[in-house]
PDB file of N, CA and C in Angstrom:
ATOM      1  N   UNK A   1      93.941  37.585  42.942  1.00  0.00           N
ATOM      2  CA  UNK A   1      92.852  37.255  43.862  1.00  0.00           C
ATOM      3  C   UNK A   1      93.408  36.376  44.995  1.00  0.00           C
ATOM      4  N   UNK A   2      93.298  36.832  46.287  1.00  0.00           N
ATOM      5  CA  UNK A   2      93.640  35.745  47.273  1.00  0.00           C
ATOM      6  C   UNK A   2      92.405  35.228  47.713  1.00  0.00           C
ATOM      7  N   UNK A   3      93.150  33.809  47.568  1.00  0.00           N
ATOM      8  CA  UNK A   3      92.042  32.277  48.049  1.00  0.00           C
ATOM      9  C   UNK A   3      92.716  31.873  49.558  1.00  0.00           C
ATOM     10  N   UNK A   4      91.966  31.259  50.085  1.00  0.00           N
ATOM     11  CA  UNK A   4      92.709  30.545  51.468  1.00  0.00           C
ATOM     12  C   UNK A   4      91.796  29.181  50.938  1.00  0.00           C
ATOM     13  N   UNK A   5      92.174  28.152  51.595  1.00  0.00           N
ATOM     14  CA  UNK A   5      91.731  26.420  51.742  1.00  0.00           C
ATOM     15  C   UNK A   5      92.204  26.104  52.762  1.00  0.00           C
ATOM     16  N   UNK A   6      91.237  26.210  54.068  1.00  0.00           N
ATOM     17  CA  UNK A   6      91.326  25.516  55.296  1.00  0.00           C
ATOM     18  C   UNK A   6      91.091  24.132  55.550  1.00  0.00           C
ATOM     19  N   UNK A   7      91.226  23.766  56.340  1.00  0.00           N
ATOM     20  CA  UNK A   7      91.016  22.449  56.532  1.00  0.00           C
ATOM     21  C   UNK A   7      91.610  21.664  57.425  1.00  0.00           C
ATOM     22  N   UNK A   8      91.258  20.184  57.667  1.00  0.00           N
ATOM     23  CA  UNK A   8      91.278  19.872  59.176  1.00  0.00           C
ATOM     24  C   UNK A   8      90.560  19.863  60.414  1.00  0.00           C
ATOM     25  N   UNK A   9      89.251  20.488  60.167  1.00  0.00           N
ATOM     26  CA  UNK A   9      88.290  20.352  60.719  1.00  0.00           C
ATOM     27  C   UNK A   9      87.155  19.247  61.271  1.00  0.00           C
ATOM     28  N   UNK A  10      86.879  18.981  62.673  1.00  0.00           N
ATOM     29  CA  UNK A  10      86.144  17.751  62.062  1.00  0.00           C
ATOM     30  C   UNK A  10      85.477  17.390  63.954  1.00  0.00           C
ATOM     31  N   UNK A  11      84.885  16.719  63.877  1.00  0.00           N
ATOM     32  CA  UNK A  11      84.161  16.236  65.121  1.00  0.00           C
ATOM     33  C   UNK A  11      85.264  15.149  66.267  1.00  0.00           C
ATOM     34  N   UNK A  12      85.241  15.571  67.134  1.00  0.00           N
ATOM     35  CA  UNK A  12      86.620  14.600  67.705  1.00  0.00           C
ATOM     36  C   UNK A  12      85.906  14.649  69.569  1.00  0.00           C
ATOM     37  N   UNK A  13      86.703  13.694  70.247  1.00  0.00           N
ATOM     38  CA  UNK A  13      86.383  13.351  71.485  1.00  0.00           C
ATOM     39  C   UNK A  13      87.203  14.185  72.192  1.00  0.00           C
ATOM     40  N   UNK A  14      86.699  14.554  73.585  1.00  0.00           N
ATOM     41  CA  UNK A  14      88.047  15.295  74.249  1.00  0.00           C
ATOM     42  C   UNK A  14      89.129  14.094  74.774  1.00  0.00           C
ATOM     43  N   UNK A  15      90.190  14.622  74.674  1.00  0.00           N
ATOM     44  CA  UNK A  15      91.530  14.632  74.690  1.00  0.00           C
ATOM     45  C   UNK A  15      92.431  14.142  73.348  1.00  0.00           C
ATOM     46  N   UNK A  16      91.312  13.999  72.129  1.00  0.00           N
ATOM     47  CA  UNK A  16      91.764  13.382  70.961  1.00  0.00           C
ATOM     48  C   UNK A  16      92.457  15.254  69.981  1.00  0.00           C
ATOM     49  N   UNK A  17      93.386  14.994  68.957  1.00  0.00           N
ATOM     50  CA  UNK A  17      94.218  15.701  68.239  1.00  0.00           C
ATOM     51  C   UNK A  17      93.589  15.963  67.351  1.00  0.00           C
ATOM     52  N   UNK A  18      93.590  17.119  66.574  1.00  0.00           N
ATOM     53  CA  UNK A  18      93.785  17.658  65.107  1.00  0.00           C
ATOM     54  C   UNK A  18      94.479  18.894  64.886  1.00  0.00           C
ATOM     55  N   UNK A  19      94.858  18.666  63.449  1.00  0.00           N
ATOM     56  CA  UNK A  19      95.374  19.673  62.823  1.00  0.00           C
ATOM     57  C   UNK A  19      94.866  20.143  61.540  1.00  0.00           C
ATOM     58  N   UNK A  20      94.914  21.438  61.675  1.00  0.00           N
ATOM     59  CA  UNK A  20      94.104  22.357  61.084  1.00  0.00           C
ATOM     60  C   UNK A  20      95.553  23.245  59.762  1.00  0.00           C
ATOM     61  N   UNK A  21      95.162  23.507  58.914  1.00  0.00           N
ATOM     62  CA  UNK A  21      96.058  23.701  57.787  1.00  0.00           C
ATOM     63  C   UNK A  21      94.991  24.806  57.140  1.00  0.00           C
ATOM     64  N   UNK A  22      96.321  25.874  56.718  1.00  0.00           N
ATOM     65  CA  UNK A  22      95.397  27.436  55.724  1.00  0.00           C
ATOM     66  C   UNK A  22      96.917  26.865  54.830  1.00  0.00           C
ATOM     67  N   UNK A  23      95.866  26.793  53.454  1.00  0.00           N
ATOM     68  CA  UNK A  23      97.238  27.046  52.199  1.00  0.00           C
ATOM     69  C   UNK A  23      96.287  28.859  51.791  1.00  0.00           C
ATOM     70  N   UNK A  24      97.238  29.257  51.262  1.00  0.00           N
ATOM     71  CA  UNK A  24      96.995  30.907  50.919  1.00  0.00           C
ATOM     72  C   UNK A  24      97.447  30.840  49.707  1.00  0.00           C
ATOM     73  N   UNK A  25      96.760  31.487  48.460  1.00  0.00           N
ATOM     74  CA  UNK A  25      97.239  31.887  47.250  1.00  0.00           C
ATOM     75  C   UNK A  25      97.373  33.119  46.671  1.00  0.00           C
ATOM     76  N   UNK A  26      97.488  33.218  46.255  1.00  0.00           N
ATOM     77  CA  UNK A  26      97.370  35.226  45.762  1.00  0.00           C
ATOM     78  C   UNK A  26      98.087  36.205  46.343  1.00  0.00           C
ATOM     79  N   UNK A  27      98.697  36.007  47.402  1.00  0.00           N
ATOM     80  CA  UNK A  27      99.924  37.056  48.084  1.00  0.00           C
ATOM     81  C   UNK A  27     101.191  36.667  47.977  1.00  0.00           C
ATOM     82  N   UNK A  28     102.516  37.610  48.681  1.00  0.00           N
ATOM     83  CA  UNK A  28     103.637  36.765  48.597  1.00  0.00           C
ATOM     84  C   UNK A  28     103.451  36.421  50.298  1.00  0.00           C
ATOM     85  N   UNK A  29     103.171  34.884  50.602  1.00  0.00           N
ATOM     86  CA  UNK A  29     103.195  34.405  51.527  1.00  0.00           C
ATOM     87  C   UNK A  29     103.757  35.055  52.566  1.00  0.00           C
ATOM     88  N   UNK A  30     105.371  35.142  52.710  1.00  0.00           N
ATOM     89  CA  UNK A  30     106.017  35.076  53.079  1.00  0.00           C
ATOM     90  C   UNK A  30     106.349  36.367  53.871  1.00  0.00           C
ATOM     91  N   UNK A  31     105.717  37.294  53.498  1.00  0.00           N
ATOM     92  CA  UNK A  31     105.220  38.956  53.637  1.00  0.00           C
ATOM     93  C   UNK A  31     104.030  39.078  54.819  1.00  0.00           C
ATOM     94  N   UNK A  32     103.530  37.941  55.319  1.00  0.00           N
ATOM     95  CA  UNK A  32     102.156  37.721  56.092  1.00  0.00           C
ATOM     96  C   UNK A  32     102.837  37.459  57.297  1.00  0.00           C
ATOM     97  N   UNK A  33     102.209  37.937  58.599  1.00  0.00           N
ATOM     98  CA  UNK A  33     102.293  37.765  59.990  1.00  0.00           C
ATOM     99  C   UNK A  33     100.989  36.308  59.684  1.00  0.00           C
ATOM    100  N   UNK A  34     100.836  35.494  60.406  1.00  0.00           N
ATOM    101  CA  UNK A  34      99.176  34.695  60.192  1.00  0.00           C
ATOM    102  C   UNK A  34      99.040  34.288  61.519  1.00  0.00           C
ATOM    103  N   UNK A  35      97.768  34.312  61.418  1.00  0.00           N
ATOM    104  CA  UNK A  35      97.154  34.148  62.856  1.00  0.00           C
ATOM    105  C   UNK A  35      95.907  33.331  62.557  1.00  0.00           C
ATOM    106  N   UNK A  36      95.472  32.419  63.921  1.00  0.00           N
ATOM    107  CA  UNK A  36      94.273  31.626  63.912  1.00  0.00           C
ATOM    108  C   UNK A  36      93.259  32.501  65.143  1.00  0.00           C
ATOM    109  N   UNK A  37      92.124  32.629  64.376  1.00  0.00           N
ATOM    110  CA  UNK A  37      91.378  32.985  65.515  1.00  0.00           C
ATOM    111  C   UNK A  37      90.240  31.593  65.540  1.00  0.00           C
ATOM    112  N   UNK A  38      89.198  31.659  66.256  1.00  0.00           N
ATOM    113  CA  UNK A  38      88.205  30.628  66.446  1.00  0.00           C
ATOM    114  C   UNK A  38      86.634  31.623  67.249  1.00  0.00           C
ATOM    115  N   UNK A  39      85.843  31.239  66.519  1.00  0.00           N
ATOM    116  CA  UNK A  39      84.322  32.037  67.242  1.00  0.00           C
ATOM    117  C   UNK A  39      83.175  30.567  67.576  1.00  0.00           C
ATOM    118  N   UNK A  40      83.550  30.797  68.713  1.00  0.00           N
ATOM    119  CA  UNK A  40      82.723  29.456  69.755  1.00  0.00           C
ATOM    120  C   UNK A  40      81.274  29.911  69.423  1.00  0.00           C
ATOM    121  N   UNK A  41      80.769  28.758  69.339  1.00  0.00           N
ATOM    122  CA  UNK A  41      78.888  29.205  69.410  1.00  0.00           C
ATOM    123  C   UNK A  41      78.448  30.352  70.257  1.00  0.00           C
ATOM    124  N   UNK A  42      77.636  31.569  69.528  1.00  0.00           N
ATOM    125  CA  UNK A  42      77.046  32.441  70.400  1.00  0.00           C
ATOM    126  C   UNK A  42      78.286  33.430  70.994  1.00  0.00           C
ATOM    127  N   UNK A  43      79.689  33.238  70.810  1.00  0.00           N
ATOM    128  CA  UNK A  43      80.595  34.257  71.342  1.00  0.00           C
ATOM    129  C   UNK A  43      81.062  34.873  70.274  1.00  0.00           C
ATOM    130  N   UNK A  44      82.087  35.843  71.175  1.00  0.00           N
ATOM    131  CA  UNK A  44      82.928  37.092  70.061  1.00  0.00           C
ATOM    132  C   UNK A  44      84.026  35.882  69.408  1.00  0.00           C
ATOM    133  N   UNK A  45      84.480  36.197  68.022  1.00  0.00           N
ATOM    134  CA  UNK A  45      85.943  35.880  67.765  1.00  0.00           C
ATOM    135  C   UNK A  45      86.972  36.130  68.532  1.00  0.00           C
ATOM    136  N   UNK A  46      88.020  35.050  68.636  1.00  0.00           N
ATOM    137  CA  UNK A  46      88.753  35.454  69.530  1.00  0.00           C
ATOM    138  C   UNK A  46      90.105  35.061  68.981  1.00  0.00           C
ATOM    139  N   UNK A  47      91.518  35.319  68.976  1.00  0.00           N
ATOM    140  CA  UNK A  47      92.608  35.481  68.844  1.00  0.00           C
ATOM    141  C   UNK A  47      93.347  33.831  69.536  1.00  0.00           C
ATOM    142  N   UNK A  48      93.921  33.102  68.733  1.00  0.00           N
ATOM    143  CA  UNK A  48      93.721  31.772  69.036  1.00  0.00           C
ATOM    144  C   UNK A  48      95.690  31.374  69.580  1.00  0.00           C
ATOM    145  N   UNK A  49      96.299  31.853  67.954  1.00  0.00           N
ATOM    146  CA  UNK A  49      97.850  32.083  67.499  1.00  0.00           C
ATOM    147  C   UNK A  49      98.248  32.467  66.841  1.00  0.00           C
ATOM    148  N   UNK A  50      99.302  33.499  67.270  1.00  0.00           N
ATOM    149  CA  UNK A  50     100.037  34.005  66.045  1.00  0.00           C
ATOM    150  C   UNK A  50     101.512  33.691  66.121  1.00  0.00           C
ATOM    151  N   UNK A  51     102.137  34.065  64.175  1.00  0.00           N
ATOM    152  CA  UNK A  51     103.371  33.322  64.191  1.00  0.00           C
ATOM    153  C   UNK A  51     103.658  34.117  63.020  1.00  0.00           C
ATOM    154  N   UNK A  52     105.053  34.701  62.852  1.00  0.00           N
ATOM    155  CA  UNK A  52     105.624  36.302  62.255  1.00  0.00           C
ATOM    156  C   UNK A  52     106.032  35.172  61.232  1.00  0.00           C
ATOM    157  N   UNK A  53     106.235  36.034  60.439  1.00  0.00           N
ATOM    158  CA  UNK A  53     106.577  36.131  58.723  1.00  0.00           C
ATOM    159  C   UNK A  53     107.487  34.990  58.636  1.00  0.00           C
ATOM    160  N   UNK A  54     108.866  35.190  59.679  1.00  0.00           N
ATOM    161  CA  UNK A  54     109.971  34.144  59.723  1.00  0.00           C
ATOM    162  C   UNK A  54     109.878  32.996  60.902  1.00  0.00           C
ATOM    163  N   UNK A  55     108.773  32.840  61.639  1.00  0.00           N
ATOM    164  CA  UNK A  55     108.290  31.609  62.178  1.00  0.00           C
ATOM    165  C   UNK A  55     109.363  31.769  63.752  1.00  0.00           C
ATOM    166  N   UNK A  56     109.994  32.942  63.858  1.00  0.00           N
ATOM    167  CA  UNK A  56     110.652  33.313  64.737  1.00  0.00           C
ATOM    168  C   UNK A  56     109.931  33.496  65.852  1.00  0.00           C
ATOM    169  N   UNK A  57     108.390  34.321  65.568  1.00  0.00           N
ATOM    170  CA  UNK A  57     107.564  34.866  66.963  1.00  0.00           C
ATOM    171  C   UNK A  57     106.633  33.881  66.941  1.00  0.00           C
ATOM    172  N   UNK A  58     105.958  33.445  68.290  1.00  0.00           N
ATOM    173  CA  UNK A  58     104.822  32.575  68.075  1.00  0.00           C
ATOM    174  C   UNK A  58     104.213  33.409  69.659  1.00  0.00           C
ATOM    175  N   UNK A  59     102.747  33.475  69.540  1.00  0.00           N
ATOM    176  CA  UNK A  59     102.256  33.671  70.558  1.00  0.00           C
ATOM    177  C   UNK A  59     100.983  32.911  70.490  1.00  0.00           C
ATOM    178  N   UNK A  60     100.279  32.443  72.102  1.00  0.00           N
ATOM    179  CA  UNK A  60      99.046  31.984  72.334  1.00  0.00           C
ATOM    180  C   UNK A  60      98.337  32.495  72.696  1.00  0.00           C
ATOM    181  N   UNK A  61      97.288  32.327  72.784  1.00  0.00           N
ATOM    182  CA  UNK A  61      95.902  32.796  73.826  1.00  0.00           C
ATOM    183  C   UNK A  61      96.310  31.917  75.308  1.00  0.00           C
ATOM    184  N   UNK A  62      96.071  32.518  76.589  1.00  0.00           N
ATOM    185  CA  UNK A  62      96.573  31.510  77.204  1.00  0.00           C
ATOM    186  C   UNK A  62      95.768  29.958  77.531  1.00  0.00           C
ATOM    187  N   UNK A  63      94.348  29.907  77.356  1.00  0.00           N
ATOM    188  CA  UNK A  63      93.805  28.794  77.445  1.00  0.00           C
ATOM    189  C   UNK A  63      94.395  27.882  76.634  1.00  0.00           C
ATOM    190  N   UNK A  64      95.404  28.147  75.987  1.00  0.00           N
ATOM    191  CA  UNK A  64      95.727  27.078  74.468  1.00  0.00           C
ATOM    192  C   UNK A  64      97.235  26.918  74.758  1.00  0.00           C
ATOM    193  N   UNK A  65      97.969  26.785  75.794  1.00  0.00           N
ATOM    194  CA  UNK A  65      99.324  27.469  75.708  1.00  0.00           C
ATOM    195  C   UNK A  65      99.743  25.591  76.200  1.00  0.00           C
ATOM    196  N   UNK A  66     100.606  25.026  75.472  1.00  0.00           N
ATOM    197  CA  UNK A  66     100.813  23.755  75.975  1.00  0.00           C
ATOM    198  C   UNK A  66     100.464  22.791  75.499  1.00  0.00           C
ATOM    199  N   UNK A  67      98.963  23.005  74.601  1.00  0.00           N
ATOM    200  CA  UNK A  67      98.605  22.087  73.725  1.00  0.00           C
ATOM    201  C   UNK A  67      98.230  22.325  72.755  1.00  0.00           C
ATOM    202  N   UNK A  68      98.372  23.869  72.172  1.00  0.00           N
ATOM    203  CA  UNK A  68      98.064  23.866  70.504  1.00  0.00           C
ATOM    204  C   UNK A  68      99.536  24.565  69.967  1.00  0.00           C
ATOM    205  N   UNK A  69     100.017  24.345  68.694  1.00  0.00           N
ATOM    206  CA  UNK A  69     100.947  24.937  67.887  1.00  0.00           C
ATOM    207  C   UNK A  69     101.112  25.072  67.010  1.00  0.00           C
ATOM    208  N   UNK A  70     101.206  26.706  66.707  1.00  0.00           N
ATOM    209  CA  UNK A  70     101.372  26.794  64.980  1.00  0.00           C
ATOM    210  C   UNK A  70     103.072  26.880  64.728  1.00  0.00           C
ATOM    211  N   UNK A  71     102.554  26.968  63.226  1.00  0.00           N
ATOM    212  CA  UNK A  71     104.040  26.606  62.456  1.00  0.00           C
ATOM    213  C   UNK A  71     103.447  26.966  61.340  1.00  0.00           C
ATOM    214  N   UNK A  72     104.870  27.184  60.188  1.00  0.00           N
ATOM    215  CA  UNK A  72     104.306  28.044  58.759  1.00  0.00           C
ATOM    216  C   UNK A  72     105.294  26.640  58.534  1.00  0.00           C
ATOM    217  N   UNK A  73     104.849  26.907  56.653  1.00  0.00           N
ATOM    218  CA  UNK A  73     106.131  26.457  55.818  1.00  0.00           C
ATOM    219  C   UNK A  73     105.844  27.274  54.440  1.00  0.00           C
ATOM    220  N   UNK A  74     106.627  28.482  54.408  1.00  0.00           N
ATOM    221  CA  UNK A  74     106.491  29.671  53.734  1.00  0.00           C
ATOM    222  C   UNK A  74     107.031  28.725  52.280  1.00  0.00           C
ATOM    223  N   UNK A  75     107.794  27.768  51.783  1.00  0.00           N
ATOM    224  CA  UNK A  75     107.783  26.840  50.836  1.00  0.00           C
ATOM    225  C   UNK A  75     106.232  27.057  49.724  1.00  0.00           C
ATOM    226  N   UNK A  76     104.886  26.620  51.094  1.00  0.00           N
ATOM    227  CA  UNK A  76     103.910  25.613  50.493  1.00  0.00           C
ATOM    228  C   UNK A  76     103.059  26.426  50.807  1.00  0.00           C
ATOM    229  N   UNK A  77     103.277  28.064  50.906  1.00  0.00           N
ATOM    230  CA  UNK A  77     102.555  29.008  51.226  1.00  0.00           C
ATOM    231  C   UNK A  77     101.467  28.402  52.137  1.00  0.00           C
ATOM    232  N   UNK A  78     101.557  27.921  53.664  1.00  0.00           N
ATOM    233  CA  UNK A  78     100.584  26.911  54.195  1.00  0.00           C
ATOM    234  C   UNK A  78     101.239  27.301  55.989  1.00  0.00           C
ATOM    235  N   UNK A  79     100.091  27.908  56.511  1.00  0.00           N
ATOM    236  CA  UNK A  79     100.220  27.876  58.253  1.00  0.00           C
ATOM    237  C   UNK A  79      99.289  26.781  58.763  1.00  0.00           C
ATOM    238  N   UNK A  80      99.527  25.632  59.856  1.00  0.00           N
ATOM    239  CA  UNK A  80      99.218  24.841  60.523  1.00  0.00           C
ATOM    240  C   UNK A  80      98.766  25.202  61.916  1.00  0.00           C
ATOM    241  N   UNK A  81      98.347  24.646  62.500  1.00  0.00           N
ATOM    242  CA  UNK A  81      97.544  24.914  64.372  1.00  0.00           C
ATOM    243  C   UNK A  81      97.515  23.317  64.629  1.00  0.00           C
ATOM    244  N   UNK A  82      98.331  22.619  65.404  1.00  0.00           N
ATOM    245  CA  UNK A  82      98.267  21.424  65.475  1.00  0.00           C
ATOM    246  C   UNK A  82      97.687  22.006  67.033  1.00  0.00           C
ATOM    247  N   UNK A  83      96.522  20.850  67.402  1.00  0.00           N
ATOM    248  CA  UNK A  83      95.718  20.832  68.497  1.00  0.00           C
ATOM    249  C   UNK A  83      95.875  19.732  69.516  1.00  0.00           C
ATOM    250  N   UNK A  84      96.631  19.650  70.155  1.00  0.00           N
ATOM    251  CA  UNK A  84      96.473  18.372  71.188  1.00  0.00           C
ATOM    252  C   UNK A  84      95.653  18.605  72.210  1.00  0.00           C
ATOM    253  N   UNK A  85      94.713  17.329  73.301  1.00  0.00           N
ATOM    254  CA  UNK A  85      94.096  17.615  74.210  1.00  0.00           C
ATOM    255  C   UNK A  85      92.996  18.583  74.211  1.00  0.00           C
ATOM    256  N   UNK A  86      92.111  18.157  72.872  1.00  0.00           N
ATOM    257  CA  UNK A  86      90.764  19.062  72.715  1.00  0.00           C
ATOM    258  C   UNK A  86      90.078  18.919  73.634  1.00  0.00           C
ATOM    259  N   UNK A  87      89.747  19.703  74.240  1.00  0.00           N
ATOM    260  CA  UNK A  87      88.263  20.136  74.923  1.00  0.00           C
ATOM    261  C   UNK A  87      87.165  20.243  75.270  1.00  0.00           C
ATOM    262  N   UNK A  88      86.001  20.504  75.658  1.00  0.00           N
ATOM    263  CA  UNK A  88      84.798  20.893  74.377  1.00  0.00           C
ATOM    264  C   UNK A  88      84.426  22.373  74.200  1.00  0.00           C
ATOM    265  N   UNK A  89      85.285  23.167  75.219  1.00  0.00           N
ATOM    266  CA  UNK A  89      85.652  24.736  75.282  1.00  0.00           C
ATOM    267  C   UNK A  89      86.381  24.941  73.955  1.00  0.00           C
ATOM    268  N   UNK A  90      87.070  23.774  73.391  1.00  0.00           N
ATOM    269  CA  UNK A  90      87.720  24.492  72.186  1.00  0.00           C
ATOM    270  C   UNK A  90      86.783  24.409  70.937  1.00  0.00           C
ATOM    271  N   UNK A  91      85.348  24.164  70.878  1.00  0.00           N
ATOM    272  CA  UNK A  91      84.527  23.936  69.769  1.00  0.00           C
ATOM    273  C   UNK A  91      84.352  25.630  69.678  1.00  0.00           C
ATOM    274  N   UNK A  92      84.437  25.518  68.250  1.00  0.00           N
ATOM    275  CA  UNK A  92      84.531  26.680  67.614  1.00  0.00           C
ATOM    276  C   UNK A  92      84.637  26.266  66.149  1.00  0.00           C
ATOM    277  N   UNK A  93      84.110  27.714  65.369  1.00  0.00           N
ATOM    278  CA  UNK A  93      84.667  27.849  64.048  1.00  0.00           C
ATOM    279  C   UNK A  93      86.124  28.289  64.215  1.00  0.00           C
ATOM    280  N   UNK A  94      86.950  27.966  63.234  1.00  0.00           N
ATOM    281  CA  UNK A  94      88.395  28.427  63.457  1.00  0.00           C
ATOM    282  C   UNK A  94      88.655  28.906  61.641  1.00  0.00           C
ATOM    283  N   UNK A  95      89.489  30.382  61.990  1.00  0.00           N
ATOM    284  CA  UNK A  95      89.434  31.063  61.100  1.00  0.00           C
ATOM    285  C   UNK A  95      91.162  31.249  60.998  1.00  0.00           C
ATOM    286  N   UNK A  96      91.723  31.178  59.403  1.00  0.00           N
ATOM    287  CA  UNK A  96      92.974  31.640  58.618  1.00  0.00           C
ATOM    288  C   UNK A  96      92.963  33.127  59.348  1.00  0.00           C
ATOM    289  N   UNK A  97      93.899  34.094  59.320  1.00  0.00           N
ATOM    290  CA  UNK A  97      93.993  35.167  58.955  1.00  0.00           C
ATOM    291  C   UNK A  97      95.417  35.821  58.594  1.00  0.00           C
ATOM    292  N   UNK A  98      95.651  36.754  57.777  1.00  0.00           N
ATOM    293  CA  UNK A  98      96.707  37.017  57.040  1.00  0.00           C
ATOM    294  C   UNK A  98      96.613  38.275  57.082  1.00  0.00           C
ATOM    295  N   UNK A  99      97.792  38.729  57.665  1.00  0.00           N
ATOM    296  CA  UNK A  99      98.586  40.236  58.107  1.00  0.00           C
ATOM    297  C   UNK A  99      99.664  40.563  57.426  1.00  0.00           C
ATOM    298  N   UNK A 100      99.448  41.812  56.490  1.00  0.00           N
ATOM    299  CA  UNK A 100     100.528  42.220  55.671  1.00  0.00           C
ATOM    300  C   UNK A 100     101.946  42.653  57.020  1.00  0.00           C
ATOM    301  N   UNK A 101     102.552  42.301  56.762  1.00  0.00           N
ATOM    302  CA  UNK A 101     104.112  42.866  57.890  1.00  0.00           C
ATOM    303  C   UNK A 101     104.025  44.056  57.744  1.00  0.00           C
ATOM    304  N   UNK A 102     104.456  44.296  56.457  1.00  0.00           N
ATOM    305  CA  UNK A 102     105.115  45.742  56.019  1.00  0.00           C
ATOM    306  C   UNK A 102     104.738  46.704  56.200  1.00  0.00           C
ATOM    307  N   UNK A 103     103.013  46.938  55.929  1.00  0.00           N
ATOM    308  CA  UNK A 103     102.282  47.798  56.288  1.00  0.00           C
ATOM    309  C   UNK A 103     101.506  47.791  57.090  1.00  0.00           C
ATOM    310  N   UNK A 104     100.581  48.130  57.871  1.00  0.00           N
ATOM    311  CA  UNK A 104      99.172  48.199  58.426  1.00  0.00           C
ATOM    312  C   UNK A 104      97.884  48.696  57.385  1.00  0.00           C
ATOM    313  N   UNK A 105      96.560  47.749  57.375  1.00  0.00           N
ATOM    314  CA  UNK A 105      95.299  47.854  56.804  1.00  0.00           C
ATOM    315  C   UNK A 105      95.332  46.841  55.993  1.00  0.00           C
ATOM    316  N   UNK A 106      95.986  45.931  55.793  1.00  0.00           N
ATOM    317  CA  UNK A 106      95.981  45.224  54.559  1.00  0.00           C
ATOM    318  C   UNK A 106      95.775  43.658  55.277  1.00  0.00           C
ATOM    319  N   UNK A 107      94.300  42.748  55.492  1.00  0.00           N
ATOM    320  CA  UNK A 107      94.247  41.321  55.698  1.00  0.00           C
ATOM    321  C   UNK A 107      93.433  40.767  54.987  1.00  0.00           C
ATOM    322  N   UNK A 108      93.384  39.281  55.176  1.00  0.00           N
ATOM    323  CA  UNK A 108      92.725  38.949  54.527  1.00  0.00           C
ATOM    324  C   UNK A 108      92.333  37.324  56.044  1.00  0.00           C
ATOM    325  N   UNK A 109      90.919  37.021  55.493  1.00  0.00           N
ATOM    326  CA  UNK A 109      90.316  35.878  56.011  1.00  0.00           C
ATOM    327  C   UNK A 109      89.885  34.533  55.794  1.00  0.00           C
ATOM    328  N   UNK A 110      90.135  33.449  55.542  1.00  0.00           N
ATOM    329  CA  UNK A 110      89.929  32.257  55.473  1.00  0.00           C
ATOM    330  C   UNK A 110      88.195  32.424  55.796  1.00  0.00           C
ATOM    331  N   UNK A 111      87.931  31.005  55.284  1.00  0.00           N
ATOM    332  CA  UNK A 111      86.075  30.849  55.046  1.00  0.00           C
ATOM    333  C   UNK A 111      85.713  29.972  56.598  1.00  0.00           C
ATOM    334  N   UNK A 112      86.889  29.776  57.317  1.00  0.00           N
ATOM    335  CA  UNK A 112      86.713  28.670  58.293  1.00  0.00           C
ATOM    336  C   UNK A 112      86.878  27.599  58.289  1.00  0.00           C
ATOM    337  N   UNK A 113      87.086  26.519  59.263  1.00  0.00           N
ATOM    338  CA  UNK A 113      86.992  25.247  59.363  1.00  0.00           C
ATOM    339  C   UNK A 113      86.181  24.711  61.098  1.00  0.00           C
ATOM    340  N   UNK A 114      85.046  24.152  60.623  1.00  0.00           N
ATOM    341  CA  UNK A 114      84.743  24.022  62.318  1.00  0.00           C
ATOM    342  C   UNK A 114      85.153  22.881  63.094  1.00  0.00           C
ATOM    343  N   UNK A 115      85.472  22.886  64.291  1.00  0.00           N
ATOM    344  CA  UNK A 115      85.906  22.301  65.207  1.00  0.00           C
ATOM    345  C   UNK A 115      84.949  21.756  66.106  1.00  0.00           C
ATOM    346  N   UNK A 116      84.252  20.564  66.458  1.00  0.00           N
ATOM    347  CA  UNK A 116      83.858  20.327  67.189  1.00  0.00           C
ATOM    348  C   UNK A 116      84.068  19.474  68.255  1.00  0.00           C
ATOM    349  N   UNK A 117      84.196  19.658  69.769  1.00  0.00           N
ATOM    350  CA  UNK A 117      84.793  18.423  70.718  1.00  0.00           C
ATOM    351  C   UNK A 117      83.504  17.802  71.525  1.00  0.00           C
ATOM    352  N   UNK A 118      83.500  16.753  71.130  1.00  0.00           N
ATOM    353  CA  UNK A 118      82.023  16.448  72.153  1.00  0.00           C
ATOM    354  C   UNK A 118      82.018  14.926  72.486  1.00  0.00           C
ATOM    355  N   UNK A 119      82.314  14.375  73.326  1.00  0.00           N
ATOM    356  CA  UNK A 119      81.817  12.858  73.927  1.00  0.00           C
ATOM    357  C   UNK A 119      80.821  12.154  73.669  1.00  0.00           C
TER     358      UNK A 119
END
């Protein structure tokens, strides 16, 4: 059975930090592309960061490019999104997600963690 445990979520001021953490259980970690998406009040989900199996590829959304960064540690089966310079454009739910490499059809989703930036 795969579990995710997000977390890191939490109410913050703009220009203040967090970091957001997916531990994953039930797969071989290490086999996963993972990506963060985030669904702002009332909008579509949207594609936040992604970061390949060996922590080699990293890509952003560009609104996020400069002040957020992921990182794995395939160890502690656990991907991170460290957030600097929140927003209040960046309030959103923010969602795990886990991409088999090897194949195509095979993910899985985290329950969320919400983000809120507000003064």
């Amino acid at each position: 059975q795969v579990q995710f445990v997000e977390s890191g979520g939490d109410l913050v001021q703009p220009g203040e930090s967090l970091r957001l953490s997916c531990v994953v259980s039930g797969v071989r970690f290490n086999e996963y592309n993972m990506k963060w998406y985030r669904q702002p009040p009332g909008k579509e989900r949207e594609l936040v960061a992604f970061i390949s199996t060996d922590s080699r590829t990293t890509n952003y959304r560009d609104s996020v490019k400069g002040r957020f960064t992921i990182s794995r540690d395939n160890a502690w089966n656990t991907v991170h999104l460290q957030m600097n310079n929140l927003q209040p454009d960046d309030t959103a739910m923010y969602y795990c997600n886990a991409v088999w490499s090897l194949m195509s059809g095979r993910e899985y989703w985290g329950q969320g963690t919400q983000v809120t930036v507000s003064s």
